[in-house]
C-alpha atoms as a PDB file:
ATOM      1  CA  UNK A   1     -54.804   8.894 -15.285  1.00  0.00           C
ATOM      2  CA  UNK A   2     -53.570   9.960 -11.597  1.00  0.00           C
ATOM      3  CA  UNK A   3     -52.446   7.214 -10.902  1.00  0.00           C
ATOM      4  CA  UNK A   4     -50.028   7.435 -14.385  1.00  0.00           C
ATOM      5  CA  UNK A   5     -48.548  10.568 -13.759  1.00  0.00           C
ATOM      6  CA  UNK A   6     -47.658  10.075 -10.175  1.00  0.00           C
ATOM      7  CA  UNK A   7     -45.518   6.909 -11.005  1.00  0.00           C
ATOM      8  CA  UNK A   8     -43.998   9.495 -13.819  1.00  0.00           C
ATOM      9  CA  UNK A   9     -43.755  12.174 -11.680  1.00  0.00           C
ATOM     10  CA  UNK A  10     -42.053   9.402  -8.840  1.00  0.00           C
ATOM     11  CA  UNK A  11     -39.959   7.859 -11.464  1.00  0.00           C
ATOM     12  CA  UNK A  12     -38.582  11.703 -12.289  1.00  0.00           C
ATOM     13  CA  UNK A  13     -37.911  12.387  -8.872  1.00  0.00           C
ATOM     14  CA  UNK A  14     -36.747   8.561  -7.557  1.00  0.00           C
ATOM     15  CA  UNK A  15     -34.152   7.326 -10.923  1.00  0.00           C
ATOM     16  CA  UNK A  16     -31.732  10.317 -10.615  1.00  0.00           C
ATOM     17  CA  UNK A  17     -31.451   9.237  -6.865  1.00  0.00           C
ATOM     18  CA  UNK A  18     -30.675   5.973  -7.501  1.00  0.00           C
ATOM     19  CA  UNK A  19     -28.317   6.378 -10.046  1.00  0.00           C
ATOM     20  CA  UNK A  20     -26.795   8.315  -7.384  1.00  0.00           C
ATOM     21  CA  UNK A  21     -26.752   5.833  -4.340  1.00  0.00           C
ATOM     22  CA  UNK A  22     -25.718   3.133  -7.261  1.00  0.00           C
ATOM     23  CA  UNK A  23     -22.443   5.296  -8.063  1.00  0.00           C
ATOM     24  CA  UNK A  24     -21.534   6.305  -4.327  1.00  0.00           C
ATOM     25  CA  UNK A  25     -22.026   2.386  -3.496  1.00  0.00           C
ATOM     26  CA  UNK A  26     -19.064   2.106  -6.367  1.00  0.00           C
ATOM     27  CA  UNK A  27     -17.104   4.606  -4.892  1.00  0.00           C
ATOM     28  CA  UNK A  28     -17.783   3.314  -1.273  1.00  0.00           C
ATOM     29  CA  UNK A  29     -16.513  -0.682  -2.236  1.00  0.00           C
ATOM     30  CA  UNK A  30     -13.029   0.600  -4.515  1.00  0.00           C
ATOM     31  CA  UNK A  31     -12.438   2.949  -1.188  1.00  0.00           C
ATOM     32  CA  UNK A  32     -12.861   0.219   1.045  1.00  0.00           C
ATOM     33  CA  UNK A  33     -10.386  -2.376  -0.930  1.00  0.00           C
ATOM     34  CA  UNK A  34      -8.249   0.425  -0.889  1.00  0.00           C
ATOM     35  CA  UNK A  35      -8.183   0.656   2.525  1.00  0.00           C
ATOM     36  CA  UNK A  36      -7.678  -2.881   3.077  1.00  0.00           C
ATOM     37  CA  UNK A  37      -4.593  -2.741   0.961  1.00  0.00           C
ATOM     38  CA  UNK A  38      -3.089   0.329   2.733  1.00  0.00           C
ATOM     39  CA  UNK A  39      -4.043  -1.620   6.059  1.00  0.00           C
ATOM     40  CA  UNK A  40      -2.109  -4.346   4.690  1.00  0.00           C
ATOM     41  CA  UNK A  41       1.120  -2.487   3.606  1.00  0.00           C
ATOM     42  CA  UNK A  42       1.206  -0.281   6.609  1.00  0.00           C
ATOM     43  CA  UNK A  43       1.385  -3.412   8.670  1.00  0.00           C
ATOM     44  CA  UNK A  44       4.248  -5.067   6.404  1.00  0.00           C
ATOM     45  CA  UNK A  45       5.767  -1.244   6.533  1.00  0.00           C
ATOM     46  CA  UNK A  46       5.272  -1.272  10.705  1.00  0.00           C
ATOM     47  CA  UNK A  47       6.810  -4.867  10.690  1.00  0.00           C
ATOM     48  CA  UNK A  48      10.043  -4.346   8.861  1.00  0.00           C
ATOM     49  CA  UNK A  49      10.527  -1.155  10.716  1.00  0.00           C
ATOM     50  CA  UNK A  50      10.408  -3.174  14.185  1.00  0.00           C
ATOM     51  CA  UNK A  51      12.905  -5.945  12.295  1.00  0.00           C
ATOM     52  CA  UNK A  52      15.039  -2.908  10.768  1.00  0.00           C
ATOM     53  CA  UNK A  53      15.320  -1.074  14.607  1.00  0.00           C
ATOM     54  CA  UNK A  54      17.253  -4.173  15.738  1.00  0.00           C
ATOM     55  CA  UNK A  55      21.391  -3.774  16.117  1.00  0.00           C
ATOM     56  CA  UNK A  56      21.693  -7.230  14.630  1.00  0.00           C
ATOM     57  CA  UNK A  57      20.080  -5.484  11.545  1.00  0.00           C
ATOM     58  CA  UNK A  58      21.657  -1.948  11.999  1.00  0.00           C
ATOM     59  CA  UNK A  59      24.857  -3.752  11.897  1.00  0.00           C
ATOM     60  CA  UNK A  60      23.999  -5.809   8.810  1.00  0.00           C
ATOM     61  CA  UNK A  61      22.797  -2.697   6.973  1.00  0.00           C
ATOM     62  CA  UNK A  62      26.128  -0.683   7.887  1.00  0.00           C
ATOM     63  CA  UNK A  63      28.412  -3.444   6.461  1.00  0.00           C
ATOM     64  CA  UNK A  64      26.379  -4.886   3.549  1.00  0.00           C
ATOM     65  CA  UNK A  65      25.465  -1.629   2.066  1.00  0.00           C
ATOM     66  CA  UNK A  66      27.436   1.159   3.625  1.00  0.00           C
ATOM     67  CA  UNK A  67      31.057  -1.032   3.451  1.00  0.00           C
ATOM     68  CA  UNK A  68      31.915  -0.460   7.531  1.00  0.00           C
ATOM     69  CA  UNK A  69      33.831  -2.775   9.869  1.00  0.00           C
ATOM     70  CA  UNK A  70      34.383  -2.696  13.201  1.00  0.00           C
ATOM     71  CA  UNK A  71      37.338  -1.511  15.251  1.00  0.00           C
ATOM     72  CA  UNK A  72      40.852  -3.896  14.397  1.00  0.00           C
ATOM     73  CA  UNK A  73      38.794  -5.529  11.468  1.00  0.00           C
ATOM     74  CA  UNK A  74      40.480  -5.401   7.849  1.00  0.00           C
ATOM     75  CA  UNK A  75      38.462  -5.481   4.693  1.00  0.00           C
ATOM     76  CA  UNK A  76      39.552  -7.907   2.112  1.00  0.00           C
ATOM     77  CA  UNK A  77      38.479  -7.077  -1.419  1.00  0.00           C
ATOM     78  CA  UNK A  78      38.820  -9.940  -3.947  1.00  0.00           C
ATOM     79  CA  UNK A  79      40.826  -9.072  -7.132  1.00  0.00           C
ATOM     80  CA  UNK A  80      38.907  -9.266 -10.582  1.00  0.00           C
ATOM     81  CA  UNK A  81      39.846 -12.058 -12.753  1.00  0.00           C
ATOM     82  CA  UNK A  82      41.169 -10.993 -15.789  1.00  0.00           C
ATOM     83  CA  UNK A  83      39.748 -12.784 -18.661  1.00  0.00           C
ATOM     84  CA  UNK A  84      42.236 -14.233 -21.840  1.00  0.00           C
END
């Protein structure tokens, strides 16, 4: 009979605990793939910052998306076909 209500009185005590350890464990393995994806975007992030600091690139950027040209250079801007 002792013996029976210390495994209850265990099982009271011990199951709340473990539901508790089983939940941070959850917690603990979405946190850590998190982390590995963060890891793995701040390096891509890091990498195309290093490629972007270049004046090759600094000079692509200015004249692809911000229309500049150097010094003497003329811009030549095709005419839109007209359509019948």
């Amino acid at each position: 009979m002792l013996v029976g209500v210390l495994c209850g009185l265990m099982l009271m005590i011990v199951a709340p605990k473990l539901k508790i350890i089983y939940q941070m464990n959850g917690q603990r393995y979405r946190l850590e793939q998190e982390k590995k994806e963060l890891e793995m975007k701040n390096q891509e992030l890091k990498a195309r910052l290093k490629e972007m600091d270049s004046v090759v690139a600094i000079e692509k950027i200015a004249r692809e998306q911000l229309g500049m040209v150097k010094k003497g250079e003329k811009i030549i801007i095709p005419l839109k076909e007209e359509r019948p």
